[in-house]
C-alpha atoms as a PDB file:
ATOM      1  CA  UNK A   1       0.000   0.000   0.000  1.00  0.00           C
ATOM      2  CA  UNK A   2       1.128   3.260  -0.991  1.00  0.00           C
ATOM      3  CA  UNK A   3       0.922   6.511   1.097  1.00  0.00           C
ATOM      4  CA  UNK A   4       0.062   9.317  -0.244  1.00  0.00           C
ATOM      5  CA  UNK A   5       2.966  11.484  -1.748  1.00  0.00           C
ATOM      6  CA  UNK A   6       3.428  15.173  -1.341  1.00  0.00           C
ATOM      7  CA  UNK A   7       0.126  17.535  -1.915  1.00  0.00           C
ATOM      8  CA  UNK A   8      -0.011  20.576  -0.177  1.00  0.00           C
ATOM      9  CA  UNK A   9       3.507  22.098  -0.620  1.00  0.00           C
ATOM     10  CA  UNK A  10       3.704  25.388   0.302  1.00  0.00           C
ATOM     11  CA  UNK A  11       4.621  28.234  -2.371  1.00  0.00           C
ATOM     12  CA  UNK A  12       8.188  28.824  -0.777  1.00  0.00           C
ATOM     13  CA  UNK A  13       8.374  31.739  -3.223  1.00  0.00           C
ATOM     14  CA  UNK A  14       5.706  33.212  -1.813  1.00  0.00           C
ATOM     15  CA  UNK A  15       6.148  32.918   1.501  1.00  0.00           C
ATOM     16  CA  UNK A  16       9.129  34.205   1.297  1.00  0.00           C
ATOM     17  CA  UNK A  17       8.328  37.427  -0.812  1.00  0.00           C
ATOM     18  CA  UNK A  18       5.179  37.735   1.756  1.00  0.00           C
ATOM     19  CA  UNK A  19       8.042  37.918   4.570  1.00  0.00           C
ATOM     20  CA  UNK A  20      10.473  40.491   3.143  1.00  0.00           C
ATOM     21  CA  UNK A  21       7.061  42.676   2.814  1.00  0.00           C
ATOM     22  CA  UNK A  22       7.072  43.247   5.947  1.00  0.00           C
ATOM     23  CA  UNK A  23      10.619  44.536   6.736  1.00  0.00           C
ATOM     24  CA  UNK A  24       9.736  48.050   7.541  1.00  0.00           C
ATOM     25  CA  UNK A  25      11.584  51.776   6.457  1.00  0.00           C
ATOM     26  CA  UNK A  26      14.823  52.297   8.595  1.00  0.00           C
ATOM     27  CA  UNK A  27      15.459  48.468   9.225  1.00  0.00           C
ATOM     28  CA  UNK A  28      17.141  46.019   7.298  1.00  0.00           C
ATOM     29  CA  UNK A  29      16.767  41.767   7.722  1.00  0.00           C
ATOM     30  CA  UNK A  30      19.702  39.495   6.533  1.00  0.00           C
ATOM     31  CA  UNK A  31      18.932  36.395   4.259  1.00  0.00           C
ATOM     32  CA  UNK A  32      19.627  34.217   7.841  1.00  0.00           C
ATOM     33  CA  UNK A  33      16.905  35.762   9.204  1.00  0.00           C
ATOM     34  CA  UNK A  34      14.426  34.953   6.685  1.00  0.00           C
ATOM     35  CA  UNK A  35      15.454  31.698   6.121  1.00  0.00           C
ATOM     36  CA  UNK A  36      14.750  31.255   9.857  1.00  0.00           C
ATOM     37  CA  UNK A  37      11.308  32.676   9.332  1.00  0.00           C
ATOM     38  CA  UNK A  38      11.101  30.212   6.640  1.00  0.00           C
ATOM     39  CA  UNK A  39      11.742  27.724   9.386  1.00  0.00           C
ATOM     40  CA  UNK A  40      15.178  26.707   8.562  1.00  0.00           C
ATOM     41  CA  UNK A  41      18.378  28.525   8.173  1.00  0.00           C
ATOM     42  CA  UNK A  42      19.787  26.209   5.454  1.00  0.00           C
ATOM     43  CA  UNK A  43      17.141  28.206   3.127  1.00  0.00           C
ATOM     44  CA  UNK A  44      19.489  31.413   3.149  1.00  0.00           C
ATOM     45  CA  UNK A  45      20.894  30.823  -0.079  1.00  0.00           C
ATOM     46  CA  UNK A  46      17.511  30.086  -1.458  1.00  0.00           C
ATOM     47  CA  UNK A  47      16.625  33.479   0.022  1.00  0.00           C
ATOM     48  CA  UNK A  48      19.050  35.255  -2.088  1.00  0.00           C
ATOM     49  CA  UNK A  49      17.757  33.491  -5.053  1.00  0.00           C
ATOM     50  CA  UNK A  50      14.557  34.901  -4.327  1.00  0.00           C
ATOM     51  CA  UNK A  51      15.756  38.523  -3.992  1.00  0.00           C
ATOM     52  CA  UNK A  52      17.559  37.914  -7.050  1.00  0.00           C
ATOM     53  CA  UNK A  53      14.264  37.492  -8.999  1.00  0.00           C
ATOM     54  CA  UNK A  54      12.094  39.744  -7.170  1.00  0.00           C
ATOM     55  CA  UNK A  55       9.768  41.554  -9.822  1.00  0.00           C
ATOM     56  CA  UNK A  56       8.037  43.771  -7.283  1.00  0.00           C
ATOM     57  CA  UNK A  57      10.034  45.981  -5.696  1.00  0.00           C
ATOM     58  CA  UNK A  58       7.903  48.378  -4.513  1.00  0.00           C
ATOM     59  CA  UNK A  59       5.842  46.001  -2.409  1.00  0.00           C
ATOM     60  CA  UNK A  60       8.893  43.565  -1.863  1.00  0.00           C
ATOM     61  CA  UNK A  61      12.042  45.570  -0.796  1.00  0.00           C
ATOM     62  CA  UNK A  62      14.428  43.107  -1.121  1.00  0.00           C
ATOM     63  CA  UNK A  63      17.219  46.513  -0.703  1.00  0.00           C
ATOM     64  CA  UNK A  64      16.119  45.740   2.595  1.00  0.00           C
ATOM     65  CA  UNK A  65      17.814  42.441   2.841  1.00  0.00           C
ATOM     66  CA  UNK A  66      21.897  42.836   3.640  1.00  0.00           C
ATOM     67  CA  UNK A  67      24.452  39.767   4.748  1.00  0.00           C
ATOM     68  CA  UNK A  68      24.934  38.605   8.007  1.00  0.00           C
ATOM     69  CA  UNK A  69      28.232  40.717   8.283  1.00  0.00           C
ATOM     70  CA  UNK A  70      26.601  44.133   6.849  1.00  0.00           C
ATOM     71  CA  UNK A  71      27.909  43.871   3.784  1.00  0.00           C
ATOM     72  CA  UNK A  72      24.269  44.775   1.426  1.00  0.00           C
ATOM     73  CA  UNK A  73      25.097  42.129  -1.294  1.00  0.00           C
ATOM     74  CA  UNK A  74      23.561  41.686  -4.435  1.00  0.00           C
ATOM     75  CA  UNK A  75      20.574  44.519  -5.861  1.00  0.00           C
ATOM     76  CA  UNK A  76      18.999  43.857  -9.473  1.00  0.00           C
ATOM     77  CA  UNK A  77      17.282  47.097  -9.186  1.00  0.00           C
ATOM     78  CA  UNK A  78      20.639  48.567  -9.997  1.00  0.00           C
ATOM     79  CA  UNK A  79      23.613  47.067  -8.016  1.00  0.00           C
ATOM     80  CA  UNK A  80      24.836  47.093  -4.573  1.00  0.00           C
ATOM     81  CA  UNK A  81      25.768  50.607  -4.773  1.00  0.00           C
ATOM     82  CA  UNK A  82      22.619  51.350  -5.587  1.00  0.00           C
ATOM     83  CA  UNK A  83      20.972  49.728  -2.946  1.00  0.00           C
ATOM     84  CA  UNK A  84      24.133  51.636  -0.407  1.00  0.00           C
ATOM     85  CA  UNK A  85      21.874  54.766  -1.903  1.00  0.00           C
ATOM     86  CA  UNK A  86      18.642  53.335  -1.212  1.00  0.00           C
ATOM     87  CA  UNK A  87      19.123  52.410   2.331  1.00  0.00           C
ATOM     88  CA  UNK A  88      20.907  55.659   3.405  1.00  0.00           C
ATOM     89  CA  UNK A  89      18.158  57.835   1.890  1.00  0.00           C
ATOM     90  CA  UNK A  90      15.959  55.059   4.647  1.00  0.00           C
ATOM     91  CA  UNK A  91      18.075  56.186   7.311  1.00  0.00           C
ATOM     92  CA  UNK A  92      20.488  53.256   7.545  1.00  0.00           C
ATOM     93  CA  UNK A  93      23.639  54.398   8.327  1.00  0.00           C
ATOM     94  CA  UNK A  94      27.397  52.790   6.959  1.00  0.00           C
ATOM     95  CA  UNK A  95      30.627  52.140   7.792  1.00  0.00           C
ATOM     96  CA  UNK A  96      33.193  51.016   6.189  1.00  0.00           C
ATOM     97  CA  UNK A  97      30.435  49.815   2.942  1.00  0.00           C
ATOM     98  CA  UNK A  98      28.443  48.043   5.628  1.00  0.00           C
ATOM     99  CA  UNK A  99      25.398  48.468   7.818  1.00  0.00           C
ATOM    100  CA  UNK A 100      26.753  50.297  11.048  1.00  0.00           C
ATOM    101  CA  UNK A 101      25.063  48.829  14.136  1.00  0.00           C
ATOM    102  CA  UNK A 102      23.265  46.176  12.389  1.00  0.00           C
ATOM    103  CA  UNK A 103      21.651  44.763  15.770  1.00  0.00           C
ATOM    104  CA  UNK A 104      20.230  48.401  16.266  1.00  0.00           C
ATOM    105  CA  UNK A 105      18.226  48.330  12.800  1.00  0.00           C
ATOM    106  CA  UNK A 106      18.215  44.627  12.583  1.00  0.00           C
ATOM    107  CA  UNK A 107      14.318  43.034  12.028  1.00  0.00           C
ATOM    108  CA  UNK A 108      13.464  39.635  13.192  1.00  0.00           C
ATOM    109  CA  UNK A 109       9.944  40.418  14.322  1.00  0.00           C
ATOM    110  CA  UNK A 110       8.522  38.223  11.400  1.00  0.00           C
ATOM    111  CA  UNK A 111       4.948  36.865  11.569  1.00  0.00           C
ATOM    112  CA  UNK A 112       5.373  33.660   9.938  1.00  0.00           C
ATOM    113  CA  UNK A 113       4.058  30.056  10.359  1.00  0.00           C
ATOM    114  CA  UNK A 114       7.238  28.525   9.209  1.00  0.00           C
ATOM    115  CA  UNK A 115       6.268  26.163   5.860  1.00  0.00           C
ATOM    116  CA  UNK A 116       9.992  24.614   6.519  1.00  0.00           C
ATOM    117  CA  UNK A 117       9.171  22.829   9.843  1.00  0.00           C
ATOM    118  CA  UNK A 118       6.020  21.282   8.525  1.00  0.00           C
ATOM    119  CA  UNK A 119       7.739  19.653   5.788  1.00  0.00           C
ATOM    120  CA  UNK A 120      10.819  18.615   8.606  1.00  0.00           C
ATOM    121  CA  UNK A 121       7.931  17.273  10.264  1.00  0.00           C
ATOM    122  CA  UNK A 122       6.833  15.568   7.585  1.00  0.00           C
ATOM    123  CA  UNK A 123       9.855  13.906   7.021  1.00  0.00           C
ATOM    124  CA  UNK A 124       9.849  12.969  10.299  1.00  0.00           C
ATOM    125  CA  UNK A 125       6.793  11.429  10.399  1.00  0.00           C
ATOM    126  CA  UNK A 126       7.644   9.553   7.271  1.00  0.00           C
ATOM    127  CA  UNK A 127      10.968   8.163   8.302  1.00  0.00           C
ATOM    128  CA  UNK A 128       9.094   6.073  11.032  1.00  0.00           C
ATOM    129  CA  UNK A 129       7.767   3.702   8.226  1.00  0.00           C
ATOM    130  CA  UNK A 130      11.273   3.193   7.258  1.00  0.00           C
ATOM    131  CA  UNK A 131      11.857  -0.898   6.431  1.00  0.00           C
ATOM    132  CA  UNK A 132      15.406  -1.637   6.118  1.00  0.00           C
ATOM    133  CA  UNK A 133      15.192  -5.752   5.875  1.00  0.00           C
ATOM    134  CA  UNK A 134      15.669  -7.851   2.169  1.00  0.00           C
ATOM    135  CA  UNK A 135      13.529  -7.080  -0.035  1.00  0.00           C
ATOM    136  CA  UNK A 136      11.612 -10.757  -0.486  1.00  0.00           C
ATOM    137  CA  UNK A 137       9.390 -10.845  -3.585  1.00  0.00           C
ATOM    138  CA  UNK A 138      10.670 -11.719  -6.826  1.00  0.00           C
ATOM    139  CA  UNK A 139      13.190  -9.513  -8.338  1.00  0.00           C
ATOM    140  CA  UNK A 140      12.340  -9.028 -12.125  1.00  0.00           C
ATOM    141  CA  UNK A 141      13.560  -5.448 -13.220  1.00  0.00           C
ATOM    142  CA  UNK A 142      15.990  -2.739 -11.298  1.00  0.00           C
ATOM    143  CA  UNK A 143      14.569   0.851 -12.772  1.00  0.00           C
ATOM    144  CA  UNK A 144      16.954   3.748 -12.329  1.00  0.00           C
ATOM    145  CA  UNK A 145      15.737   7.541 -12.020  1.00  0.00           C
ATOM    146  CA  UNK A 146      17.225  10.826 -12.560  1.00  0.00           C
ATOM    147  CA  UNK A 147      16.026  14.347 -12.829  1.00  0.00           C
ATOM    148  CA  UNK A 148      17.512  17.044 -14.446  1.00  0.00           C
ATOM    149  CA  UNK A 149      16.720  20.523 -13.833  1.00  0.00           C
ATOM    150  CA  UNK A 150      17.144  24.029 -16.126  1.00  0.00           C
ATOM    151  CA  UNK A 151      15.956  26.661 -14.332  1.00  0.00           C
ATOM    152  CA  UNK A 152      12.287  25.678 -12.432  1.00  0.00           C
ATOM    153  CA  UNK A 153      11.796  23.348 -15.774  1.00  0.00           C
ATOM    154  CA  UNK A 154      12.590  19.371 -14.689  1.00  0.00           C
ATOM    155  CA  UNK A 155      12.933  16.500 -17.030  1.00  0.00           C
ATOM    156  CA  UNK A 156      12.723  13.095 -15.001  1.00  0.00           C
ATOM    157  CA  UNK A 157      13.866   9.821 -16.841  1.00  0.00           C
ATOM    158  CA  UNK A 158      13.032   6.275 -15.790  1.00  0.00           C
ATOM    159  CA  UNK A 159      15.087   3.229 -17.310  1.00  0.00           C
ATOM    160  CA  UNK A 160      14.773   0.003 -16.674  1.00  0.00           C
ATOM    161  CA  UNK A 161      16.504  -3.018 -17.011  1.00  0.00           C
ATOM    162  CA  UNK A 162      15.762  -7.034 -16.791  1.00  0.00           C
ATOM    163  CA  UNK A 163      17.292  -7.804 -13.231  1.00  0.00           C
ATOM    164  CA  UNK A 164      19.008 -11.300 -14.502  1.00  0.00           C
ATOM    165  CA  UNK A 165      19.813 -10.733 -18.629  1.00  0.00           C
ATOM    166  CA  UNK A 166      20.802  -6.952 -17.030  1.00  0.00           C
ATOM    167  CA  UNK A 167      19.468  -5.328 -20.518  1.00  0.00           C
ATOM    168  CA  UNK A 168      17.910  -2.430 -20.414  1.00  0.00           C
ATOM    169  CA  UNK A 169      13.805  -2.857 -21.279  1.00  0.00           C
ATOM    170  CA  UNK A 170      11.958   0.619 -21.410  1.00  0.00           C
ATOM    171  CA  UNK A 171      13.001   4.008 -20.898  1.00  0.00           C
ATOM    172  CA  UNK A 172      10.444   7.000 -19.941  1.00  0.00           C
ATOM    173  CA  UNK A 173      10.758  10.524 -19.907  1.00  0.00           C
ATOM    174  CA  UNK A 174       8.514  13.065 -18.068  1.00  0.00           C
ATOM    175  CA  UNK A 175       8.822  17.096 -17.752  1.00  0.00           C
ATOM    176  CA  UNK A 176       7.233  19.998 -15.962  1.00  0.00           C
ATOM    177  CA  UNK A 177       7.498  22.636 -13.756  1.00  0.00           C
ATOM    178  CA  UNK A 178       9.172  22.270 -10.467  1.00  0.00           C
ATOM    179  CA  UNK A 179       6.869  23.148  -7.623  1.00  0.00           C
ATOM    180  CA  UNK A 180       9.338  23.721  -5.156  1.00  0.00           C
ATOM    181  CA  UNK A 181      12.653  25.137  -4.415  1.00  0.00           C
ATOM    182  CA  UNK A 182      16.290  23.607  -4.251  1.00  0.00           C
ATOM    183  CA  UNK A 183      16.510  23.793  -0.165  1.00  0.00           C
ATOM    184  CA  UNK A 184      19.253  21.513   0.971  1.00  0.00           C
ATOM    185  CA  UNK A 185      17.512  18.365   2.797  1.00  0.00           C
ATOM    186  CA  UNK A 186      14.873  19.383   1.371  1.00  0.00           C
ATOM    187  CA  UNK A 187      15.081  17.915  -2.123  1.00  0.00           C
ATOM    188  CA  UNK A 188      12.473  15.553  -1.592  1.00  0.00           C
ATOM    189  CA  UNK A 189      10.026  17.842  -1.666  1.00  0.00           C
ATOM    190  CA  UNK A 190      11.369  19.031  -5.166  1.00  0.00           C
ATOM    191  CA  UNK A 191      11.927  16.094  -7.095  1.00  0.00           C
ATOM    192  CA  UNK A 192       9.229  13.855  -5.915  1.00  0.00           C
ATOM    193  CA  UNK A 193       6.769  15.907  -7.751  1.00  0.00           C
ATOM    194  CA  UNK A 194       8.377  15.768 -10.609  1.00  0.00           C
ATOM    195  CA  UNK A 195       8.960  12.001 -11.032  1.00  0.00           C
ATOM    196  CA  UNK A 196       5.765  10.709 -10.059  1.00  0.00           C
ATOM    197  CA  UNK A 197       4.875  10.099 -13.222  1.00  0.00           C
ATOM    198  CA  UNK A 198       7.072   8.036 -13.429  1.00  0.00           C
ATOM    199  CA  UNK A 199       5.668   5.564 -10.727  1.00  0.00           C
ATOM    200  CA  UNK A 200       3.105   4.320 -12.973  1.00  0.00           C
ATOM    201  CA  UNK A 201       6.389   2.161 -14.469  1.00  0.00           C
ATOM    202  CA  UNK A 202       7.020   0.863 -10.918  1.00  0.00           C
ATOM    203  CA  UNK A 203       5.408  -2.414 -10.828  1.00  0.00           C
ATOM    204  CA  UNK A 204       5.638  -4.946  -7.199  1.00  0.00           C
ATOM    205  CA  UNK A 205       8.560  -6.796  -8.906  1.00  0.00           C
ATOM    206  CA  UNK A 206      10.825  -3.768  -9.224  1.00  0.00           C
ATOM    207  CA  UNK A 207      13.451  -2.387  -7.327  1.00  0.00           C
ATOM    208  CA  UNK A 208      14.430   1.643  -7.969  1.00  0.00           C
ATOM    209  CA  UNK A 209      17.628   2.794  -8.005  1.00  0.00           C
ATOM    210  CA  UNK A 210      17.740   6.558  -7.551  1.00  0.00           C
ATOM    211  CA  UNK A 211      20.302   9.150  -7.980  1.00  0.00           C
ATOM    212  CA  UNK A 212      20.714  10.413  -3.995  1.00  0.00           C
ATOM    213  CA  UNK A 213      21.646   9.351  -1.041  1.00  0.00           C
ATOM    214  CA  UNK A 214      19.194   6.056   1.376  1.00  0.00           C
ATOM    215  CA  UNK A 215      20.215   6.282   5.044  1.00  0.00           C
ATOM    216  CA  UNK A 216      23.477   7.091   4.283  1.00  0.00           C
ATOM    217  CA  UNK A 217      22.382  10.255   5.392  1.00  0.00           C
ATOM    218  CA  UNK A 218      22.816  12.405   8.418  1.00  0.00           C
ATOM    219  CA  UNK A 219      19.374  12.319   9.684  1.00  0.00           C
ATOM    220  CA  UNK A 220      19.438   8.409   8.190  1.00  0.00           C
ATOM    221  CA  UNK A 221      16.819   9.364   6.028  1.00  0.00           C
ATOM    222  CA  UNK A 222      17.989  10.965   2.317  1.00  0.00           C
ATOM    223  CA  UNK A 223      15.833  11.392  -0.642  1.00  0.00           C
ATOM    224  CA  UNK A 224      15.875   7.690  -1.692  1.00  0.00           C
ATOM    225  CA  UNK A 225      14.293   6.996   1.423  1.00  0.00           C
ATOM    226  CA  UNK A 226      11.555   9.008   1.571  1.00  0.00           C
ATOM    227  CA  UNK A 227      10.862   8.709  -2.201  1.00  0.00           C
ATOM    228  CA  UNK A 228      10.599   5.051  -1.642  1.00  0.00           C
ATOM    229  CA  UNK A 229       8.305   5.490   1.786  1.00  0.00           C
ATOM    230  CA  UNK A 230       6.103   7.756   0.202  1.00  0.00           C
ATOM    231  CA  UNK A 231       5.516   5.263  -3.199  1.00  0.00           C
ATOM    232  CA  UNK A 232       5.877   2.252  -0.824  1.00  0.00           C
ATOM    233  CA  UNK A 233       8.778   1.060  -3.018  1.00  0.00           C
ATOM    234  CA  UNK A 234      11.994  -0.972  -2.150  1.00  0.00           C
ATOM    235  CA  UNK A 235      14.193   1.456  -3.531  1.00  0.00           C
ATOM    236  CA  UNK A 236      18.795   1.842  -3.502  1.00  0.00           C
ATOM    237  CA  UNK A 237      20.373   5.397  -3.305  1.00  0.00           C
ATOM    238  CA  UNK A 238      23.283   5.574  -5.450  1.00  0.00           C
ATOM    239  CA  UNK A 239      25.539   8.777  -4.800  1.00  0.00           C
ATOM    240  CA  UNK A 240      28.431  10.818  -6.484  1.00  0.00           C
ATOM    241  CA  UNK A 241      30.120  11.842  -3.114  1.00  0.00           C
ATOM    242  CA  UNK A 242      30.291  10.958   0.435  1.00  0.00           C
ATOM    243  CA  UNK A 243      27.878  13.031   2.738  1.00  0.00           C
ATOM    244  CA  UNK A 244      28.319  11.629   6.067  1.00  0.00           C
ATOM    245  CA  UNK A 245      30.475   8.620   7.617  1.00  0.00           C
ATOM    246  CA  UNK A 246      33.574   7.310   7.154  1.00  0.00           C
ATOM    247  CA  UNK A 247      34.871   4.331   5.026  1.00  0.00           C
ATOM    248  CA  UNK A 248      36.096   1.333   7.034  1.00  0.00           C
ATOM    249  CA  UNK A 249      39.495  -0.013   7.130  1.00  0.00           C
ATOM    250  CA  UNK A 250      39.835  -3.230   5.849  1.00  0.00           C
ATOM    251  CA  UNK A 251      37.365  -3.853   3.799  1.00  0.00           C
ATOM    252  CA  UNK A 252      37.496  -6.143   0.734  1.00  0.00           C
ATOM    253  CA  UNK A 253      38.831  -4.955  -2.509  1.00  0.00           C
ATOM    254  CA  UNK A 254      36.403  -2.602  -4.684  1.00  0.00           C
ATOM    255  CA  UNK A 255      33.656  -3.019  -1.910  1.00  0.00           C
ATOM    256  CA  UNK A 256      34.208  -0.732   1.282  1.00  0.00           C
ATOM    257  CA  UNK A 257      31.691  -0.494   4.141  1.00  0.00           C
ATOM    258  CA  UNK A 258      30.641   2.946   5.022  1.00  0.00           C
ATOM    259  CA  UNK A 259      30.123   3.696   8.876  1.00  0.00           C
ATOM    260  CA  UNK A 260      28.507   6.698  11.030  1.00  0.00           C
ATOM    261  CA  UNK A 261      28.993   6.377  14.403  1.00  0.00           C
ATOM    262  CA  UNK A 262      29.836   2.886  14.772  1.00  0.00           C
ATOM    263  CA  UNK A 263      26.993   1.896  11.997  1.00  0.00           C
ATOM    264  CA  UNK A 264      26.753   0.311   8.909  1.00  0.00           C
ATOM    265  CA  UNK A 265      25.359   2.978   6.056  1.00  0.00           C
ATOM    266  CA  UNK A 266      26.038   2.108   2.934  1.00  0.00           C
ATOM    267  CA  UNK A 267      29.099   0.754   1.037  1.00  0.00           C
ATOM    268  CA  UNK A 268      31.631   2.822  -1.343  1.00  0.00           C
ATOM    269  CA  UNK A 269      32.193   0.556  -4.457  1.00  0.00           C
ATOM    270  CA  UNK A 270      34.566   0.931  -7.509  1.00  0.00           C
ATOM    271  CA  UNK A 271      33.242   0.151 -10.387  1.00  0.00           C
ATOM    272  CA  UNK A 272      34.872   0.073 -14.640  1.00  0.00           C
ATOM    273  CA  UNK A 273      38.108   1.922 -14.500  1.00  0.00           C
ATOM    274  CA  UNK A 274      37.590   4.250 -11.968  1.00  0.00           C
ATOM    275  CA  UNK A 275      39.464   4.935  -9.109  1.00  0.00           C
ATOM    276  CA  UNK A 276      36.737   7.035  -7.995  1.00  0.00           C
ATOM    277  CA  UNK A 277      34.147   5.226  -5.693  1.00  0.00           C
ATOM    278  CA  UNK A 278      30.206   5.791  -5.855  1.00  0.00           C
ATOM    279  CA  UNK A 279      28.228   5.251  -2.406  1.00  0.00           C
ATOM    280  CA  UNK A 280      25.192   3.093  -2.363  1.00  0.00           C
ATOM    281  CA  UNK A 281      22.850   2.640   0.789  1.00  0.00           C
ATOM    282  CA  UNK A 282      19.594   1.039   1.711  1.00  0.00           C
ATOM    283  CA  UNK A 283      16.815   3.278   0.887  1.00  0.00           C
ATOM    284  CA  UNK A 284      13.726   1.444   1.795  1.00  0.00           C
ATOM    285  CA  UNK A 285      12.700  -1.723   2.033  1.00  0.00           C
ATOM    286  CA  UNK A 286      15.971  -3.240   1.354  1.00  0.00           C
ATOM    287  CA  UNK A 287      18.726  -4.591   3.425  1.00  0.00           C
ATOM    288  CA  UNK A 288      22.334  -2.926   2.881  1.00  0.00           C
ATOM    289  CA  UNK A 289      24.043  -6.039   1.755  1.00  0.00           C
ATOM    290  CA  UNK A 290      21.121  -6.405  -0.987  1.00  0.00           C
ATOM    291  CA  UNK A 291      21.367  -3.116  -1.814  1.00  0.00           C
ATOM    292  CA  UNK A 292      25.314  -3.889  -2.284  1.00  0.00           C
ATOM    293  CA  UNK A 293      24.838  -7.107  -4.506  1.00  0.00           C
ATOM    294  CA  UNK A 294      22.333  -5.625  -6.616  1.00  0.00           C
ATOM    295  CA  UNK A 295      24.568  -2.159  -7.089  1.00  0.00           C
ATOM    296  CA  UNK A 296      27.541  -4.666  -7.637  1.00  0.00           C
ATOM    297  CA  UNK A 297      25.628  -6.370 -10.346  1.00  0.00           C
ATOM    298  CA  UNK A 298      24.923  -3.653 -12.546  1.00  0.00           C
ATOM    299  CA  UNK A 299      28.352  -2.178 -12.051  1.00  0.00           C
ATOM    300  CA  UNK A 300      29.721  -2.052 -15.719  1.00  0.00           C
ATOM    301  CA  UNK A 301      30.992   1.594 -15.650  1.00  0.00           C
ATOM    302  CA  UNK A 302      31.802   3.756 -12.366  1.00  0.00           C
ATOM    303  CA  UNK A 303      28.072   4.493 -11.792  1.00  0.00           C
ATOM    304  CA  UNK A 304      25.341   1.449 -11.697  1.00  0.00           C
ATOM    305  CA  UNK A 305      23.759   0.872 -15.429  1.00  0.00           C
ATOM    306  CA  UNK A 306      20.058   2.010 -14.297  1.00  0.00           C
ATOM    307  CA  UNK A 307      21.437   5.006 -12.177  1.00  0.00           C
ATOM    308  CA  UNK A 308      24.218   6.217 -15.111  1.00  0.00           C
ATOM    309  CA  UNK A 309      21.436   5.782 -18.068  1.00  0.00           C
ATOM    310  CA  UNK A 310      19.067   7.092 -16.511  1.00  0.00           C
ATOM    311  CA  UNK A 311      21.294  10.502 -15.648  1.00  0.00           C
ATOM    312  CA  UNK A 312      22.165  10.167 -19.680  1.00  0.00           C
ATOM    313  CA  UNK A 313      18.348  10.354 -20.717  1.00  0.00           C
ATOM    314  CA  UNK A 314      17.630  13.198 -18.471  1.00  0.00           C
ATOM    315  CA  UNK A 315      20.230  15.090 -19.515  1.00  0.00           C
ATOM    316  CA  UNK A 316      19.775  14.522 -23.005  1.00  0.00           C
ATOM    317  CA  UNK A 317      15.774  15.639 -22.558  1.00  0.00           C
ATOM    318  CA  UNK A 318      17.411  18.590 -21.297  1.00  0.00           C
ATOM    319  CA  UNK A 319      19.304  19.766 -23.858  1.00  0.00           C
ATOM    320  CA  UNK A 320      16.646  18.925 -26.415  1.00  0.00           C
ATOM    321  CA  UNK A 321      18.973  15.704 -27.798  1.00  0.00           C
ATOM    322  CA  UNK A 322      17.842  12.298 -28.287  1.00  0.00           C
ATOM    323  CA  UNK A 323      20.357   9.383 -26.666  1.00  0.00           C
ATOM    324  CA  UNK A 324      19.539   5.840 -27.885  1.00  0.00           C
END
């Protein structure tokens, strides 16, 4: 049984345009601060995004929003030096090309509800249906997804391949508009949107292999888990780089475990010519040392077949080229 996936996201853009609204004449807020009124200070850079695309000035005054150390940053409505001008004819004082006495004319006083620690919540919530035992029904395909972005515009690609001949079967391709924001642990919330679709492909018999990180993780719970709570699908996270842990000494040759404090997380493994290892963990309803055998059995190149062709059709989709 599936639960239901993300409805009800909140417009982060606007929520975070309705916040900067109400920094007042002779104050100034820093992107920190709205982040945190966002619910989450890892949204800062987001923030500055936001400003960055502001088309309302007047009723947004992202001039009003400096760095943390004074400095103003970035102003489309005519440069920094500009928004120096702006500020100063507001009352804000400088020194030295920043914001003298920030605390004095610093704004905090947001009304907010916070949209960010819902969806923490959320996450929360979901993580507590987390499965991490073998995956026992018959194995018959291993699907690999990948979304790539340009701009707000996503293009998600499912392939899929026969789990014992290990040739590829069907290939899909879905785009649309993003609904949400890149907020670090947060992607989720971005991508799942996009590729559900996609789950329509997803029969009982298949496993997905997705492009992010299972509870290799430092909350133990990346985007491959929650994608495959949320679908109710025994899913493998396949990643680029290490994000947490530490790989074990002595482990066997091309095959290294991955530990965070004193657990096992995943498993770094070498694949083609590479020296360069990719990191695969458990997402959901799989056990690590399944989630190892079947990564180890589609490792032709450095990345896993489904995970690497499926990167290859997204991209493609992308950039308006056809890969066969």
């Amino acid at each position: 049984m599936r639960l239901a996936s993300t409805n009800g996201l909140p417009d982060l853009w606007k929520e975070t345009y309705d916040l900067v609204a109400q920094v007042p004449e002779g104050q100034v807020t820093t992107y920190g601060e709205v982040a945190r009124a966002l619910g989450d200070v890892v949204a800062s850079r987001f923030v500055g995004l936001a400003m960055s695309r502001n088309e309302d000035i007047d009723r947004v005054p992202c001039r009003r929003v400096v760095r943390s150390d004074g400095y103003v940053g970035g102003y489309t409505g005519g440069g920094p030096e500009k928004k120096i001008d702006l500020l100063r004819n507001e009352g804000i004082e400088f020194s030295g090309g920043k914001v003298a006495d920030l605390d004095k004319v610093l704004f905090s006083d947001f009304k907010t509800n916070y949209p960010l620690r819902k969806l923490r919540k959320t996450q929360t919530d979901l993580k507590r249906h987390l499965v991490l035992k073998d995956c026992r029904k018959k194995i018959k395909s291993v699907a690999g997804i990948d979304v790539a972005f340009d701009g707000e515009h996503s293009y998600a690609a499912l392939v899929k391949f026969d789990f014992k001949s290990k040739e590829e079967t069907a290939r899909h391709v879905v785009e649309g508009e993003a609904v949400f924001p890149y907020v670090p642990t947060y992607l989720a919330f971005r991508e799942i949107p996009v590729i559900q679709p996609l789950m329509d492909f997803v029969d009982s018999e298949t496993i997905l292999m997705y492009d992010g990180n299972g509870v290799l993780h430092p909350e133990g719970f990346g985007i491959t888990s929650q994608i495959g709570v949320v679908f109710g699908v025994p899913t493998i996270g396949v990643a680029k780089r290490l994000l947490c842990g530490e790989m074990s000494r002595g482990s066997s040759k091309g095959v290294i475990k991955v530990v965070l404090n004193g657990q096992l997380v995943g498993h770094a493994l070498r694949g083609g010519q590479s020296e360069r290892p990719v990191f695969v963990s458990a997402g959901h309803r799989v056990s690590q040392d399944q989630a190892k055998a079947i990564a180890v059995r589609f490792l032709t190149h450095r990345v896993p077949e489904p995970t690497r062709v499926a990167h290859i059709v997204a991209e493609s989709a992308r950039r308006g080229t056809n890969h066969k």
